[in-house]
Protein backbone atom coordinates (compact mmCIF):
# COMPACT_ATOMS: atom_id res chain seq x y z
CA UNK A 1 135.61 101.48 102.52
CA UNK A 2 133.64 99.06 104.45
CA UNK A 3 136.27 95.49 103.65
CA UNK A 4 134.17 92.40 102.36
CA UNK A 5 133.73 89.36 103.85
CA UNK A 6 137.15 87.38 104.67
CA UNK A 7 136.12 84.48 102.29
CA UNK A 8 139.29 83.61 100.22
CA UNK A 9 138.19 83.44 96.30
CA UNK A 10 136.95 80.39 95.28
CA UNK A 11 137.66 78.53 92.15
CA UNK A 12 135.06 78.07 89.92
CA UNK A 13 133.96 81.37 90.92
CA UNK A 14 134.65 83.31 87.65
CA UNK A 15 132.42 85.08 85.69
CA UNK A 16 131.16 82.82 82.39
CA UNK A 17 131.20 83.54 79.29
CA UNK A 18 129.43 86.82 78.45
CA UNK A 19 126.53 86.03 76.24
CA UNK A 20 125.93 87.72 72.97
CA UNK A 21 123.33 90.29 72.98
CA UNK A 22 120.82 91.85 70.31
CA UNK A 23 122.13 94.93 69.03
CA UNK A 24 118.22 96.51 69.18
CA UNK A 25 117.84 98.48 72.29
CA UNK A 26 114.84 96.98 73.84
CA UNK A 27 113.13 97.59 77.22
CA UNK A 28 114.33 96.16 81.04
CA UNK A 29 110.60 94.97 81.32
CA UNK A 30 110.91 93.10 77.87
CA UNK A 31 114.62 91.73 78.65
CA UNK A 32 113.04 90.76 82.43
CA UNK A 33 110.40 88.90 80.41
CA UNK A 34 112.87 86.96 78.15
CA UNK A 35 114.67 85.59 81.06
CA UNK A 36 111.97 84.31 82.92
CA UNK A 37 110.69 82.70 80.02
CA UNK A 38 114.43 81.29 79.33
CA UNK A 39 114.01 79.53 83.10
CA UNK A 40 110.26 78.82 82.84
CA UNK A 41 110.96 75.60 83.32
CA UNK A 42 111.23 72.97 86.43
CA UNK A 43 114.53 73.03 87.65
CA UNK A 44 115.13 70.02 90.09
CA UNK A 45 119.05 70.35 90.17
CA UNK A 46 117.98 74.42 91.74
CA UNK A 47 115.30 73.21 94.17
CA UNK A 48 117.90 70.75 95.48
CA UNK A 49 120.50 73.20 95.99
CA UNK A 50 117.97 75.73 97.60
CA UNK A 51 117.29 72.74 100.26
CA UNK A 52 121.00 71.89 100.75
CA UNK A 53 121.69 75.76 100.70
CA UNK A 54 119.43 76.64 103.32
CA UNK A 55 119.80 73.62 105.30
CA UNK A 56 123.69 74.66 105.40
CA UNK A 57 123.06 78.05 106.91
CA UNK A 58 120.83 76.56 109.45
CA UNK A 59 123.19 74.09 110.81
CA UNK A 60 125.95 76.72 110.81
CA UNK A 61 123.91 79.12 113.12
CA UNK A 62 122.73 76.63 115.55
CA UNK A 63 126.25 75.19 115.93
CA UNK A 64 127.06 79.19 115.91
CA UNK A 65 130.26 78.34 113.66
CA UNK A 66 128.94 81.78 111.99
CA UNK A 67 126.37 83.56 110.28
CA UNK A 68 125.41 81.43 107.48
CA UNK A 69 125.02 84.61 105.31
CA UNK A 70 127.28 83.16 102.83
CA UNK A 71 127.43 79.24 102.98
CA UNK A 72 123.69 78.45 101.72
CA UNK A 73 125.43 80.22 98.48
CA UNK A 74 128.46 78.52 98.46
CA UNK A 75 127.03 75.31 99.05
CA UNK A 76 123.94 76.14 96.31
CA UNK A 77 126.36 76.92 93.53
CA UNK A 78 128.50 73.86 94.32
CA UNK A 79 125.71 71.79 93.09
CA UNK A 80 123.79 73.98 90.97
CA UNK A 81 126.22 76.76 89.39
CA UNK A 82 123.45 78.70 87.61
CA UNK A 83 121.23 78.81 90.47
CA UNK A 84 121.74 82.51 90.78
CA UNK A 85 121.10 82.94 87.22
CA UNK A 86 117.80 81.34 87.58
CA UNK A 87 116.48 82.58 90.73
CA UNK A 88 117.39 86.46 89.39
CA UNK A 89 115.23 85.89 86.42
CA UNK A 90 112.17 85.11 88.79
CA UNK A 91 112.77 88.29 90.57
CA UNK A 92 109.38 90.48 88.98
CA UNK A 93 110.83 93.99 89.15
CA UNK A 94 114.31 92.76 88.76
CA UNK A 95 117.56 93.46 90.69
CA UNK A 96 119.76 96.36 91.25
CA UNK A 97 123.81 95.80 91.50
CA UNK A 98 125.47 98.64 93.33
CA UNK A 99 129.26 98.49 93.50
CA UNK A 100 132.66 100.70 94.61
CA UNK A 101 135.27 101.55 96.91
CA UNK A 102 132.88 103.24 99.31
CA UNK A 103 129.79 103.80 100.26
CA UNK A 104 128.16 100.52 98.62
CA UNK A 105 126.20 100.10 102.19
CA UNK A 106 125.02 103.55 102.39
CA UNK A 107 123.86 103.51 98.67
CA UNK A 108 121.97 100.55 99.07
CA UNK A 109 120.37 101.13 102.53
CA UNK A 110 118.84 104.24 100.50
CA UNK A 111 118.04 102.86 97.34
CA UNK A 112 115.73 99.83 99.45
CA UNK A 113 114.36 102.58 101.79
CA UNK A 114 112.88 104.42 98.60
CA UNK A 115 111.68 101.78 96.31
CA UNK A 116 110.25 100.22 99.60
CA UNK A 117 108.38 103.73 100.03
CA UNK A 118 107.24 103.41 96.24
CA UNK A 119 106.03 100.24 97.26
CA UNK A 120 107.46 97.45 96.34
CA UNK A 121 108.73 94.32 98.63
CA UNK A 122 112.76 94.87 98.74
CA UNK A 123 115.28 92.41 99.16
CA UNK A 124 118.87 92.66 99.94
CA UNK A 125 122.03 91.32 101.36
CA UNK A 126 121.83 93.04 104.15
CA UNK A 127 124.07 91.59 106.59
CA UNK A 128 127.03 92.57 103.82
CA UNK A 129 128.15 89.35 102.02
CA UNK A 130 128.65 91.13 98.74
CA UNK A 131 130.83 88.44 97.22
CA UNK A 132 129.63 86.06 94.66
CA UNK A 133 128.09 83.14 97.28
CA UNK A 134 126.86 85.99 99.58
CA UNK A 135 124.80 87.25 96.45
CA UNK A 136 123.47 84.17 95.90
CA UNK A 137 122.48 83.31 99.49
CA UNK A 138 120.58 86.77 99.55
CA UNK A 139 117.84 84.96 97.06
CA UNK A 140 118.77 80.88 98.10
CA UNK A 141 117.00 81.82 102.00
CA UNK A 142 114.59 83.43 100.38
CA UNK A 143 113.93 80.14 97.79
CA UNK A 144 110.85 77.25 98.85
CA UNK A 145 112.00 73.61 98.15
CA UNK A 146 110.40 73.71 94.76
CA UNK A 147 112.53 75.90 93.32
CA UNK A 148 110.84 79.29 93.13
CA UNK A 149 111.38 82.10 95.19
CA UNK A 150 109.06 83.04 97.95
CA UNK A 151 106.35 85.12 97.33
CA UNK A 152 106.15 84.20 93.27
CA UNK A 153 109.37 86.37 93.12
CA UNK A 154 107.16 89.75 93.38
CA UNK A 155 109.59 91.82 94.67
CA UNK A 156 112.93 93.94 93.38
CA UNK A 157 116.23 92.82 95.00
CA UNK A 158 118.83 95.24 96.02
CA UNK A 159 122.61 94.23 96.26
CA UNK A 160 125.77 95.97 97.72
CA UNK A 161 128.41 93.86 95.47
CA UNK A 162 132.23 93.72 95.84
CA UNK A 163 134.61 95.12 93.57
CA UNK A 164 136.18 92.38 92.32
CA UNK A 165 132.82 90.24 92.19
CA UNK A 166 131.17 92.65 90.52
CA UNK A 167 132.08 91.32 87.02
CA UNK A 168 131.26 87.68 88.12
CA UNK A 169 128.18 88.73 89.75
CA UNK A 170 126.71 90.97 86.51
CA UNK A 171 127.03 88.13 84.65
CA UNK A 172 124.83 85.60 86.59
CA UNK A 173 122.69 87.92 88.25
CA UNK A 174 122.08 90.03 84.85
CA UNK A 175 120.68 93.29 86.86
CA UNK A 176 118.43 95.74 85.92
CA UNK A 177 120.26 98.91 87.36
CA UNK A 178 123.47 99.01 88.08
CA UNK A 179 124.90 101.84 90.48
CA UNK A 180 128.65 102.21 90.74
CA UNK A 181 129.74 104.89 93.57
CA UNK A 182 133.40 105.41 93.35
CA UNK A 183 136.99 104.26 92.62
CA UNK A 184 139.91 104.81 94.56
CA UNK A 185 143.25 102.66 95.29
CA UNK A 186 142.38 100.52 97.71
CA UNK A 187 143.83 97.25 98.66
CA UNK A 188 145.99 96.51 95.26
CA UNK A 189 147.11 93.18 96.14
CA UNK A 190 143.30 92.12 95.29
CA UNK A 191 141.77 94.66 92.88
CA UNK A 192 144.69 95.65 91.00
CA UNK A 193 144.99 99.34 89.40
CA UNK A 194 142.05 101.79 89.59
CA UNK A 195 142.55 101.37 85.08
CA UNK A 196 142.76 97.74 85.55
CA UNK A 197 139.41 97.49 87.57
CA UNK A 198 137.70 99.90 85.34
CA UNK A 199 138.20 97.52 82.27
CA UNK A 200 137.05 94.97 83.75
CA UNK A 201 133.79 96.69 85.30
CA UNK A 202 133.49 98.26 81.68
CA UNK A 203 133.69 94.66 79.73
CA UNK A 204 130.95 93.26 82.65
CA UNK A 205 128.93 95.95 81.47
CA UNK A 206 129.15 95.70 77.72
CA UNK A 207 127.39 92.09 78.06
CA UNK A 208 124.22 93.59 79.53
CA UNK A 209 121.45 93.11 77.53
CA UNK A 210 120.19 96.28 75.96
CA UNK A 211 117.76 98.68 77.96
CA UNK A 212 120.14 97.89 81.01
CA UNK A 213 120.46 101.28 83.08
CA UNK A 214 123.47 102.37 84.62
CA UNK A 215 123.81 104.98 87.31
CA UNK A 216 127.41 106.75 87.60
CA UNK A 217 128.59 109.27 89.39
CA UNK A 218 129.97 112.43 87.34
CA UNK A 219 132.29 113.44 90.48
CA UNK A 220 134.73 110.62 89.66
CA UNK A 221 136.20 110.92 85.98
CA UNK A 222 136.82 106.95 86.27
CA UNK A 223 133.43 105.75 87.26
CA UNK A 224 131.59 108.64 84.79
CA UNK A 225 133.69 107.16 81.87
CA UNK A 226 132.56 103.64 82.27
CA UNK A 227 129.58 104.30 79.72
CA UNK A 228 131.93 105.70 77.50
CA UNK A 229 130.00 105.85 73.55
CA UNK A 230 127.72 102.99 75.15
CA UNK A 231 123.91 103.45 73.47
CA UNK A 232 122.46 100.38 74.45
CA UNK A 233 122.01 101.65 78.07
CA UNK A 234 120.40 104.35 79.75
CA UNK A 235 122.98 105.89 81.88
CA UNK A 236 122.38 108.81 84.34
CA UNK A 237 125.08 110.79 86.40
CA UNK A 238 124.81 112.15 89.61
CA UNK A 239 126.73 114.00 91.97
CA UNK A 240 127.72 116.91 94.65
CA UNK A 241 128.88 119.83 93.32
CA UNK A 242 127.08 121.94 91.15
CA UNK A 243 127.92 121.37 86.96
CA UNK A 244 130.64 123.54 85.40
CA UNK A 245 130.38 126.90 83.78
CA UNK A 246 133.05 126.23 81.17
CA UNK A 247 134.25 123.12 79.21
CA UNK A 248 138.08 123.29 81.17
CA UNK A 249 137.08 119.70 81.41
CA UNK A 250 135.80 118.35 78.81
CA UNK A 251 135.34 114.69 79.64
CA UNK A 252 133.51 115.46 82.57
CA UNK A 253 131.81 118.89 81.82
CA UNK A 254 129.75 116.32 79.09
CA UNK A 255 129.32 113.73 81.76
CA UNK A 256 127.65 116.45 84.38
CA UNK A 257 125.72 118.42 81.22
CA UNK A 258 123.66 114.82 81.45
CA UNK A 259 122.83 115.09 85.14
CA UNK A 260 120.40 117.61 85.77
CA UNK A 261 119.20 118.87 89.63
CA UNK A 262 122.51 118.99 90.73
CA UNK A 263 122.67 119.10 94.35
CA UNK A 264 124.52 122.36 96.02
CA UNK A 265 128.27 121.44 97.11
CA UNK A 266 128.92 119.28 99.67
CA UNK A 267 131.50 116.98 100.54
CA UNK A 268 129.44 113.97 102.24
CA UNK A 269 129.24 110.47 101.03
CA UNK A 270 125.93 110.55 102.55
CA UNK A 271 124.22 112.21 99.94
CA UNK A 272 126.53 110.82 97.18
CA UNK A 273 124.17 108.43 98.24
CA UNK A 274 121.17 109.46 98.57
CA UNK A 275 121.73 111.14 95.09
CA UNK A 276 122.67 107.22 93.33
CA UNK A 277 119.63 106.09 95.38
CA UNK A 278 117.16 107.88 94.37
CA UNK A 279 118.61 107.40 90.84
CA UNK A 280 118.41 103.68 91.15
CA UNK A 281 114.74 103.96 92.50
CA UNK A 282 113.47 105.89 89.21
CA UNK A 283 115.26 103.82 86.84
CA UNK A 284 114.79 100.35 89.01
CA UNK A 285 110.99 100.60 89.35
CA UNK A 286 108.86 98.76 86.61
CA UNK A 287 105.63 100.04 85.80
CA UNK A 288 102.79 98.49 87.37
């Protein structure tokens, strides 16, 4: 599993409250559109923490005390907390969220690569600052001093997110796709249980608003139950062995029945990912 960055948590980095959502299943395009009108609006307190952001990261580099992939975030959200929330919403074809214990960088190296061959303008966190502030800095660098994103936000942003940001991050990013990989027992003293994680990936996805697509993989019983009797989202499997021939189990002979063009077997994360990725790319891309 590739670690995250060594940032300690930060307080005030918590998800909010999850909002309530309409129990119609409407389109990502239409839910896309509600959001940007929601932040149609001016937002002075967002154009001064994209200035303060970005100015940040600068200063960092050229006194080479680091990167700066993740303190134009930190230092954005200190002054404007829903800055990611309203930069996402100006994103035109939206933003994919892919999370796990491994292979979150592969996944979302692929899923760019393709929507970038359908196309579109792709942007990511791609030196790997998958917390919450490295998230946000991913979209502050690429912000003007007005407020807006670069480019009138035409383009789809892909992020590799942390485990245990991923809740916080669904909630102020409000994605599009979401792509989950894996989950295995990995470094307890900050996840927790593989159970406890899943319920908290599972409530983060119950407050996406409907027409949200998720993208699990079948080969892991505790990543293809996170849809569980969910209808409001369209959820698609994928995976590396071919389905089963018999229903010895159940649980997961269902989730594979949904995933057709099974690959042939093959024990390689690689094209785990390559399978999520080009997933993500037919279910991320809008219609033009």
């Amino acid at each position: 599993m590739k670690h995250p960055t060594t940032e300690p948590p930060l307080g005030g980095e918590t998800a909010p409250p999850a909002a309530t959502t309409s129990s119609s299943v409407a389109a990502p395009e239409s839910a896309a559109r509600g959001r940007r009108r929601l932040w149609s609006g001016q937002r002075p307190r967002a154009a001064l923490a994209i200035v303060a952001g970005r100015s940040a990261g600068a200063l960092a580099r050229r006194l080479r005390l680091g990167g700066g992939t993740s303190l134009p975030g930190l230092v954005a959200r200190r002054l404007d907390p829903q800055v990611l929330a309203y930069l996402g919403a100006q994103l035109r074809h939206g933003s994919v969220a892919i999370t796990g214990t491994n292979g979150k960088t592969t996944t979302s190296g692929f899923a760019a690569a393709v929507l970038r061959r359908a196309g579109l303008r792709v942007w990511r966190n791609r030196e790997g600052a998958n917390l919450l502030r490295g998230v946000a800095a991913a979209l502050i660098i690429r912000g003007k001093p007005t407020g807006r994103l670069r480019r009138g936000g035409d383009a789809a942003a892909v992020f590799e997110v942390d485990e245990a940001a991923f809740p916080a991050v669904v909630a102020e990013l409000r994605p599009r796709v979401i792509a989950v990989t894996n989950l295995f027992r990995d470094q307890l003293d900050r996840y927790g249980e593989v159970d406890t994680v899943a319920e908290h990936w599972r409530r983060a996805i119950s407050t996406l608003a409907p027409g949200a697509q998720l993208v699990l993989n079948a080969d892991d019983p505790a990543v293809a139950s996170l849809a569980g009797s969910d209808t409001a989202h369209t959820t698609v499997y994928f995976g590396v062995e071919e389905a089963p021939r018999d229903d010895a189990d159940a649980p997961r002979a269902r989730a594979r029945a949904a995933a057709p063009g099974w690959c042939s077997r093959a024990a390689s994360t690689a094209i785990s990912g390559i399978g999520a990725a080009r997933r993500v790319a037919t279910l991320g891309r809008s219609p033009t």
